[in-house]
Protein backbone atom coordinates (compact mmCIF):
# COMPACT_ATOMS: atom_id res chain seq x y z
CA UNK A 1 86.29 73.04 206.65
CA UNK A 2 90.40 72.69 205.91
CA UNK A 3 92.37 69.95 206.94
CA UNK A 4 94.83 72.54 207.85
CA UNK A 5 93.84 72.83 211.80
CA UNK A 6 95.58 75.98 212.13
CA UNK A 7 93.30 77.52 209.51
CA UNK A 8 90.40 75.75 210.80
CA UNK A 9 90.83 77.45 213.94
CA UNK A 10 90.75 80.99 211.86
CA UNK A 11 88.30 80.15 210.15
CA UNK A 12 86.49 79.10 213.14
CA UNK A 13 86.95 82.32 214.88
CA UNK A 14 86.50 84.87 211.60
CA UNK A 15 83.11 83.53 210.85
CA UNK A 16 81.79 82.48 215.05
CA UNK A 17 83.32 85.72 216.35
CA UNK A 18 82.82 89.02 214.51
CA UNK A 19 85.12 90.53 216.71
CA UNK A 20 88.12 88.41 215.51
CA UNK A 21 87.83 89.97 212.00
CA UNK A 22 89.48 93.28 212.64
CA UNK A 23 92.46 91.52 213.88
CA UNK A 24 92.52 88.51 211.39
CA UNK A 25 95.84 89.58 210.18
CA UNK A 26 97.65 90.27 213.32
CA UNK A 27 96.40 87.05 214.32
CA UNK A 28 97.61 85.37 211.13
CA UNK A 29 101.06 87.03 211.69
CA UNK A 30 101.13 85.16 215.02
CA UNK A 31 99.84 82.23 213.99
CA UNK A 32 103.10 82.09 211.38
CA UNK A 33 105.75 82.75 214.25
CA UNK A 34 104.36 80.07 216.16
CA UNK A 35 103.80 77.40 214.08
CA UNK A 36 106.77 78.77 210.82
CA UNK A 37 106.60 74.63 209.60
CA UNK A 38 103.51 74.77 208.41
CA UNK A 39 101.82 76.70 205.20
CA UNK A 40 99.37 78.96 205.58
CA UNK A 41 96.63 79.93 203.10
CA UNK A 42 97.31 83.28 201.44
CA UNK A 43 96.39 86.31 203.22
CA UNK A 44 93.20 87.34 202.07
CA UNK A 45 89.85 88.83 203.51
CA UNK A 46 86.80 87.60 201.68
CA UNK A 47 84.44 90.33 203.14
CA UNK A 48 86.33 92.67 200.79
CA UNK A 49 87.52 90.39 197.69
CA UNK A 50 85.02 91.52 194.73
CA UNK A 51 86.58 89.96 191.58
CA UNK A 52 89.14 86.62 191.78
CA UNK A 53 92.66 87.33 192.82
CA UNK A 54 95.16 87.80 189.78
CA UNK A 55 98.08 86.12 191.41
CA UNK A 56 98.64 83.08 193.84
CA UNK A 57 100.38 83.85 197.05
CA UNK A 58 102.61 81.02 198.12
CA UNK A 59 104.00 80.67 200.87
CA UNK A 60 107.34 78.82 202.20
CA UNK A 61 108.10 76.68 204.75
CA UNK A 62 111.07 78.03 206.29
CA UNK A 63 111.14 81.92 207.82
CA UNK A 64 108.58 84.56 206.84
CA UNK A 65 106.56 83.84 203.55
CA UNK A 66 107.60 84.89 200.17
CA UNK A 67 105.54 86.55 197.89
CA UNK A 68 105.93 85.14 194.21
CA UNK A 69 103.31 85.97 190.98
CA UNK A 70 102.96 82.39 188.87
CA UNK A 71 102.95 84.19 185.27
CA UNK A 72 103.02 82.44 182.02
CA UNK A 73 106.33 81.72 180.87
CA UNK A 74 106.76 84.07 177.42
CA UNK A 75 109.72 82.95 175.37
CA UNK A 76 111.62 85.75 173.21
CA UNK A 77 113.29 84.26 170.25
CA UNK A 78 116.18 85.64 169.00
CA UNK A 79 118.25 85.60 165.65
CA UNK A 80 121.00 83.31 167.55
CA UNK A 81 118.66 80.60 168.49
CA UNK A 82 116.26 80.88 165.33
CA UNK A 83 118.01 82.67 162.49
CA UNK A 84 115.46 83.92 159.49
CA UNK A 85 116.24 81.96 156.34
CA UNK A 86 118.36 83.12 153.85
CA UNK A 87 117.17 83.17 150.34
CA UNK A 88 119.06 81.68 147.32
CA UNK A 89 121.84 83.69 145.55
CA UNK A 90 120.21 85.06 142.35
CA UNK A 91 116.65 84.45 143.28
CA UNK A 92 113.72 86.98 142.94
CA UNK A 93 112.12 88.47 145.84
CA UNK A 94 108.67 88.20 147.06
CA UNK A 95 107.66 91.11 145.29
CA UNK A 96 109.48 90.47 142.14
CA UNK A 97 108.25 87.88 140.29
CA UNK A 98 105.44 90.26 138.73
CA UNK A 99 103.53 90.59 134.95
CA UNK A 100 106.42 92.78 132.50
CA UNK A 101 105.49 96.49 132.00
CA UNK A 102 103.41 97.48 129.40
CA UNK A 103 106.42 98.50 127.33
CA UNK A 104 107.84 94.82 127.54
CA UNK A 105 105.32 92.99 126.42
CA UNK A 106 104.52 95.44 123.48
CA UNK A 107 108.39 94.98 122.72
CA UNK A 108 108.37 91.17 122.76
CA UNK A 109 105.43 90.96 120.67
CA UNK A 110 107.16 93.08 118.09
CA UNK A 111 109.79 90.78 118.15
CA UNK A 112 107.40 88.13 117.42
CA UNK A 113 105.40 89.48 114.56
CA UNK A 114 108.79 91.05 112.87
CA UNK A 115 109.77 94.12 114.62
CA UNK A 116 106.97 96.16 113.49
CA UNK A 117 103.23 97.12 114.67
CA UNK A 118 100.31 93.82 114.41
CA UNK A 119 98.34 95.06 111.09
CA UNK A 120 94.88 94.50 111.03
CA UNK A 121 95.15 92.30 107.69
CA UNK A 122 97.98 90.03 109.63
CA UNK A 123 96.28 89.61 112.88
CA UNK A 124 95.75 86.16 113.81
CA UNK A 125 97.66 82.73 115.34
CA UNK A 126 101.46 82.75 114.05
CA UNK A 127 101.42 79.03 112.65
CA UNK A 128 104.60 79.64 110.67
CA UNK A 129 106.35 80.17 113.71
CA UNK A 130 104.94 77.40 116.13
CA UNK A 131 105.72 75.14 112.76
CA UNK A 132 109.57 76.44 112.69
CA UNK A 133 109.70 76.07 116.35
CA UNK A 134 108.16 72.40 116.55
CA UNK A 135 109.76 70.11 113.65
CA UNK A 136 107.66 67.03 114.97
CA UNK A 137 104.51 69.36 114.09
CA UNK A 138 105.22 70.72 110.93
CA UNK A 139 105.55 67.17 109.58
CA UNK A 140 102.55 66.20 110.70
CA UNK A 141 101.08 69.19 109.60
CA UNK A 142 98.73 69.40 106.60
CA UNK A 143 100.16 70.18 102.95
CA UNK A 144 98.40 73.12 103.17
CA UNK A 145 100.06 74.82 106.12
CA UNK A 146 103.54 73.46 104.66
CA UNK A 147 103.43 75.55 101.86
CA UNK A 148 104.97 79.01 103.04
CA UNK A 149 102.70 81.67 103.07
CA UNK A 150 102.76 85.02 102.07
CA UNK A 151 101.81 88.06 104.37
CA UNK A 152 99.73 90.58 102.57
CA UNK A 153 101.04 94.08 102.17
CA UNK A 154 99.58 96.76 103.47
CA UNK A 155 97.60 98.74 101.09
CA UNK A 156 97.96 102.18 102.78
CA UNK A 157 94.88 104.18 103.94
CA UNK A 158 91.25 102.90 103.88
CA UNK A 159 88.56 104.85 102.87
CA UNK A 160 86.05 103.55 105.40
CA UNK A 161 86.31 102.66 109.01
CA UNK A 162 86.09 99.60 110.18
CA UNK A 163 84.38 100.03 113.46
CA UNK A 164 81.06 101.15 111.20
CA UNK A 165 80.79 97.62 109.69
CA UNK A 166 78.06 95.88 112.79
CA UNK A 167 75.92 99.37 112.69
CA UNK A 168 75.82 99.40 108.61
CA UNK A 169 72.30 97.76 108.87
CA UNK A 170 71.13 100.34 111.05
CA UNK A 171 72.14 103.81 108.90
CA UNK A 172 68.98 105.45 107.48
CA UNK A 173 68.80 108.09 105.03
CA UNK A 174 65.96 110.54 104.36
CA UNK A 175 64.02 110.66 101.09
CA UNK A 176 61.12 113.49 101.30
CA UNK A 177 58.65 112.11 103.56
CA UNK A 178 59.23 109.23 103.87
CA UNK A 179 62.00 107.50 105.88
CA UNK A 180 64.26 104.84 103.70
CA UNK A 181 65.88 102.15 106.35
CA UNK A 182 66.97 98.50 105.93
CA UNK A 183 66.94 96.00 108.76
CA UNK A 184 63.21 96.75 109.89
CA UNK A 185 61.10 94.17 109.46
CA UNK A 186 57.66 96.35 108.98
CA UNK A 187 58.25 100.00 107.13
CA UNK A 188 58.51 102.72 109.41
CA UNK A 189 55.49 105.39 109.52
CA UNK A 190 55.18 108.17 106.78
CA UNK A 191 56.32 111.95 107.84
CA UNK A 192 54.83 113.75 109.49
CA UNK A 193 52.92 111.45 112.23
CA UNK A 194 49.30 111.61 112.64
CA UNK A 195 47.52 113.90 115.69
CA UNK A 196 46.55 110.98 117.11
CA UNK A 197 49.71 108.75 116.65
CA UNK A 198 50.41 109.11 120.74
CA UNK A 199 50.98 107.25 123.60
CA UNK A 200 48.08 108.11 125.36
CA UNK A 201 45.65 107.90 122.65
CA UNK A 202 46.95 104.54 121.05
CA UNK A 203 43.62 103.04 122.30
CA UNK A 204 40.21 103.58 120.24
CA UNK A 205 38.33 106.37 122.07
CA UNK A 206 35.27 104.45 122.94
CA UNK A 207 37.64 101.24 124.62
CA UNK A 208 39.31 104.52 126.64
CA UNK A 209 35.77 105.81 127.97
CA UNK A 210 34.48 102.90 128.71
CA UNK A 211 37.69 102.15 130.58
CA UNK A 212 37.96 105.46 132.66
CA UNK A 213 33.80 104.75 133.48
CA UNK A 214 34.53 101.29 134.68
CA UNK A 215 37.72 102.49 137.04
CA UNK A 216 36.71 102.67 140.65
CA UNK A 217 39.22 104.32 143.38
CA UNK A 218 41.49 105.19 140.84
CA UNK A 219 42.50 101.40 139.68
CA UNK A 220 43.28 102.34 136.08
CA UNK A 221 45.05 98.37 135.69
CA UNK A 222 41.67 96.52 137.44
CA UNK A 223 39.66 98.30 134.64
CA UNK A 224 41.65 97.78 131.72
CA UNK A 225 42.00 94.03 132.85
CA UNK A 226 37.83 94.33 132.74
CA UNK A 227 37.94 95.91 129.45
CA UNK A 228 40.35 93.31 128.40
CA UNK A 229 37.53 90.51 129.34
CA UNK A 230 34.60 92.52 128.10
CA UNK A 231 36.16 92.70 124.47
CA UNK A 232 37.66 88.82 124.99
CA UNK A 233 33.98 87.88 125.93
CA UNK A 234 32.25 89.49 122.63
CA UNK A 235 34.94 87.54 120.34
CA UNK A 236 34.20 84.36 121.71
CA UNK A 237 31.23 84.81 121.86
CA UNK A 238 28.12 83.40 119.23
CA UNK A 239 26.91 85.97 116.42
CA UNK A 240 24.13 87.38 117.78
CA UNK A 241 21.03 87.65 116.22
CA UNK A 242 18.93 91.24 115.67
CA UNK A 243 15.91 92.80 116.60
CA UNK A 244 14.55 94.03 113.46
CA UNK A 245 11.98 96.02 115.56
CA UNK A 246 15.24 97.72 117.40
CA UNK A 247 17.52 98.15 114.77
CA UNK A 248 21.08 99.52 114.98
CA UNK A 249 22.45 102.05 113.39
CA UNK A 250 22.72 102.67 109.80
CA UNK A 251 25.42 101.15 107.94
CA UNK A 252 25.88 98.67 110.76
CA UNK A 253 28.12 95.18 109.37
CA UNK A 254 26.08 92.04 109.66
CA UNK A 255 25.54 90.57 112.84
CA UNK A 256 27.68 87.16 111.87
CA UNK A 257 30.47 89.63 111.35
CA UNK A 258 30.78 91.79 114.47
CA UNK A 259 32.29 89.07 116.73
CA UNK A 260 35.47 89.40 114.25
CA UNK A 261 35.95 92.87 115.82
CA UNK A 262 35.17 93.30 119.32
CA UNK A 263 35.79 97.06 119.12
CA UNK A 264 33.01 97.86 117.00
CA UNK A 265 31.38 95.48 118.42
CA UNK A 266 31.03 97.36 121.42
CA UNK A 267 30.49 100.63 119.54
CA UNK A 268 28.10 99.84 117.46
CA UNK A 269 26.13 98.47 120.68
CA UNK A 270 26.76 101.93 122.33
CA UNK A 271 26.17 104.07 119.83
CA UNK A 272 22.72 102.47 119.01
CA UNK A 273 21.23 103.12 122.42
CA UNK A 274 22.87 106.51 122.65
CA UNK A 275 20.31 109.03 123.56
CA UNK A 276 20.02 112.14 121.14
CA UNK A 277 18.97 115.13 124.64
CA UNK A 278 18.93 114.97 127.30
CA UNK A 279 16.11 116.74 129.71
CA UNK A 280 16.91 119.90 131.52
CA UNK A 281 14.70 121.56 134.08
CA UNK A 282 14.64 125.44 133.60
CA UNK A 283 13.50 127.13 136.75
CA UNK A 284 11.05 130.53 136.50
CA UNK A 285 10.66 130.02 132.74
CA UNK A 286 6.77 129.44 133.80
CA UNK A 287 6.62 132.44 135.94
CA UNK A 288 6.25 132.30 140.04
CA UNK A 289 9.20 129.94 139.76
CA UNK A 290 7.61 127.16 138.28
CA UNK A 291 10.31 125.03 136.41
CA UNK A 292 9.88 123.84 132.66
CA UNK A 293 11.89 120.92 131.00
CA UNK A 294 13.46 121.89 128.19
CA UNK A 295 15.00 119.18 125.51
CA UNK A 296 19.21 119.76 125.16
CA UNK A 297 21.24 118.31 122.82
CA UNK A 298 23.97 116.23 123.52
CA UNK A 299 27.66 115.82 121.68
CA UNK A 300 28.91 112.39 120.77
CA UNK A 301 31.29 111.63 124.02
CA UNK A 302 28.25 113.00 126.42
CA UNK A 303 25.73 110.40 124.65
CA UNK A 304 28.11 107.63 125.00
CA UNK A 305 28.77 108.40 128.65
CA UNK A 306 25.22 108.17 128.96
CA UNK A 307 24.65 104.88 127.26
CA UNK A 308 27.83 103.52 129.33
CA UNK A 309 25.95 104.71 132.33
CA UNK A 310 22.82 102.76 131.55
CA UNK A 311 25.03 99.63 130.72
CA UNK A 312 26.72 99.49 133.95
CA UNK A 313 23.39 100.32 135.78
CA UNK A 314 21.82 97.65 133.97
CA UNK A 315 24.74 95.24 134.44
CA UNK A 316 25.03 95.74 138.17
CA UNK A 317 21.72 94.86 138.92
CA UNK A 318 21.89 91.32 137.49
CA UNK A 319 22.47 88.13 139.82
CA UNK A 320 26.18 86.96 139.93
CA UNK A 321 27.32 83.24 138.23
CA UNK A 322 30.04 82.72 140.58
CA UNK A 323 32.58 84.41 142.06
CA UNK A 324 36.23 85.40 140.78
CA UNK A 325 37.33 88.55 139.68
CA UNK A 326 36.01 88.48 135.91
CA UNK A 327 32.36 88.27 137.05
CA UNK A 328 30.98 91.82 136.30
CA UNK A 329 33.10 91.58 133.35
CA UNK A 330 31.05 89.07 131.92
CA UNK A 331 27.76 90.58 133.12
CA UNK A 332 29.09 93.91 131.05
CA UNK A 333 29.57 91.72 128.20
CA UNK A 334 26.49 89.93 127.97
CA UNK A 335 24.21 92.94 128.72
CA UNK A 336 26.43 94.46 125.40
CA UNK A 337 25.10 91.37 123.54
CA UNK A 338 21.21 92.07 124.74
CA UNK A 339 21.15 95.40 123.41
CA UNK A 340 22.47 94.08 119.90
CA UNK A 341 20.01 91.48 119.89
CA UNK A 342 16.85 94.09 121.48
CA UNK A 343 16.80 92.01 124.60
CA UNK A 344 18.02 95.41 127.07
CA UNK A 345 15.95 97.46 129.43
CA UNK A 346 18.03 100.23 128.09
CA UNK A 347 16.28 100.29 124.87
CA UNK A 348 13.06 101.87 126.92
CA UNK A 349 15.53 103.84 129.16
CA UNK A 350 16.64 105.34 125.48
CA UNK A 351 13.01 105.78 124.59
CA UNK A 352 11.76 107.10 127.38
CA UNK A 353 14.01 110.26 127.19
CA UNK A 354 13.46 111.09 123.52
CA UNK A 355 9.41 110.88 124.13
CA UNK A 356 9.55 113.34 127.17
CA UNK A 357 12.08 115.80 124.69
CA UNK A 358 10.16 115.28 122.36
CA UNK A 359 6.28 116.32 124.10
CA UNK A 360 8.60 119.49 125.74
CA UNK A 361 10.30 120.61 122.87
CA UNK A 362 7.13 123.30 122.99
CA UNK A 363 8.92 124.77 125.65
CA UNK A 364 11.71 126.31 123.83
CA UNK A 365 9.41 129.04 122.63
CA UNK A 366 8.55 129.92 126.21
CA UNK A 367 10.23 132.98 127.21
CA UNK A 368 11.19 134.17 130.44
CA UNK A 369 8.59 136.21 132.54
């Protein structure tokens, strides 16, 4: 409670007696007359106050109170108690003391190299001058910059252009068919390119089918990164050693030679287990729709899809090493390496097909009833 009794005993009655409140400030008012020695708190009702006051009420001791707002004292200053400074007679302004125009400078360097335009055959540092200028440095300078020089005339017009001289190297010129350049460090191609000089067919064909057979979901980059092992793997590999009773094609390198080239490496492995037909089954050629196998020849990329087939079929089925990323690579490669050396089950896959075309190429003279 206050120390103030007089506004303990308002207090008192605007909290104990409800009624009081609706007359707390006639009440106050008396309370003032009668006792006009003593300050009262500022007039305020706390049932409706939502937010601080902005301004102390203070009252005085003598007569009725005084309203007065305590604000922060601003203080104005003014040119007669602070005057600006004055700046110095002859001085530059803030915004004076800037670069010379374009114009300026061009007509102080012509000063400097003689009134006239900078030649390309004069360009460079003015020694003469900064010797002329400085006497303690042009007797310590060498003889050589002693001795006065003299500054080369100009020789008119040129016949070339400068600005060609760092793109000389590059400048080709065309002899026939064939392209004449200097700067290259391999000879470029002969005119006109190749059909097969492309982008998309700068792999061998049988390293891009093999590829697009070993993509799965459409991850071109996971199968060329297999192909990339599968090739790796049959270089590194040992020479492998034949079968004579399943030999390889025709013509065929020695076997100590393929690991030297991986690519027909894997060719030659494909293209020796390549079947020849394939077996097609001909409905009503029998009559009463009885269906007769009938032997069809195959084209080069359908054989080697066929052999690729087998390979993966064949490779799939064998146990995993270990794990990583590289493992059916290296299952690929190895079952390559089996059917050079007549160790493959697709060697009787192969033979298989080319018995049963072989006992039904009788059918072909069937006709059609």
């Amino acid at each position: 409670m206050p120390s103030n009794p007089l506004v303990r005993i308002y207090h008192l009655h605007q909290y104990r007696y409800p009624v009081f409140q609706s007359y707390h400030i006639s009440g106050l008012k008396a309370l003032e007359a009668a006792f006009p020695d003593i300050a009262m708190p500022p007039r305020l009702n706390i049932f409706r106050a939502r937010r601080p006051p902005m301004s102390i009420v203070r009252i005085s001791h003598q007569g009725q109170p005084s309203l007065c707002l305590r604000l922060a004292p601003q203080r104005c200053i003014t040119s007669d108690e602070k005057p600006l400074p004055k700046a110095d007679e002859g001085a530059p302004g803030p915004n004076q003391e800037q670069l010379p125009h374009v114009s300026e400078e061009a007509a102080s360097m012509s000063k400097i190299t003689g009134g006239g335009g900078p030649e390309i055959e004069e360009q460079g540092t003015p020694v003469d001058e900064v010797l002329k200028r400085d006497q303690g440095s042009r007797e310590k300078a060498p003889k050589v910059m002693k001795e006065p020089t003299q500054p080369a005339s100009p020789t008119g017009t040129r016949s070339f252009s400068t600005s060609t001289r760092p793109r000389q190297g590059a400048m080709t010129s065309f002899d026939g068919s064939r392209l004449q350049t200097t700067g290259h460090k391999f000879e470029l191609p002969a005119l006109p390119l190749a059909a097969n000089m492309h982008l998309k067919y700068r792999y061998a064909p049988v390293v891009k089918q093999v590829t697009n057979l070993l993509m799965r979901d459409g991850k071109l980059s996971v199968a060329q990164r297999n192909m990339a092992m599968i090739l790796n793997h049959l270089r590194t590999a040992s020479p492998p050693s034949v079968n004579p009773e399943r030999p390889l094609l025709p013509g065929s390198p020695p076997a100590s030679h393929l690991p030297l080239n991986p690519i027909l490496y894997l060719t030659l492995a494909i293209d020796s287990v390549a079947p020849l037909l394939r077996i097609r089954a001909q409905k009503g050629m029998a009559g009463g729709g009885v269906a007769l196998q009938m032997p069809v020849p195959l084209a080069l990329r359908q054989r080697r899809r066929q052999a690729v087939m087998w390979i993966l079929d064949s490779a799939s089925k064998k146990p995993s090493r270990g794990s990583g990323r590289g493992g059916f690579a290296q299952k690929v490669a190895e079952e390559v390496i089996a059917i050079v050396e007549g160790r493959s089950g697709v060697w009787d896959r192969r033979g298989g097909i080319h018995k049963l075309a072989v006992s039904a190429r009788a059918n072909l003279n069937v006709r059609r009833r």
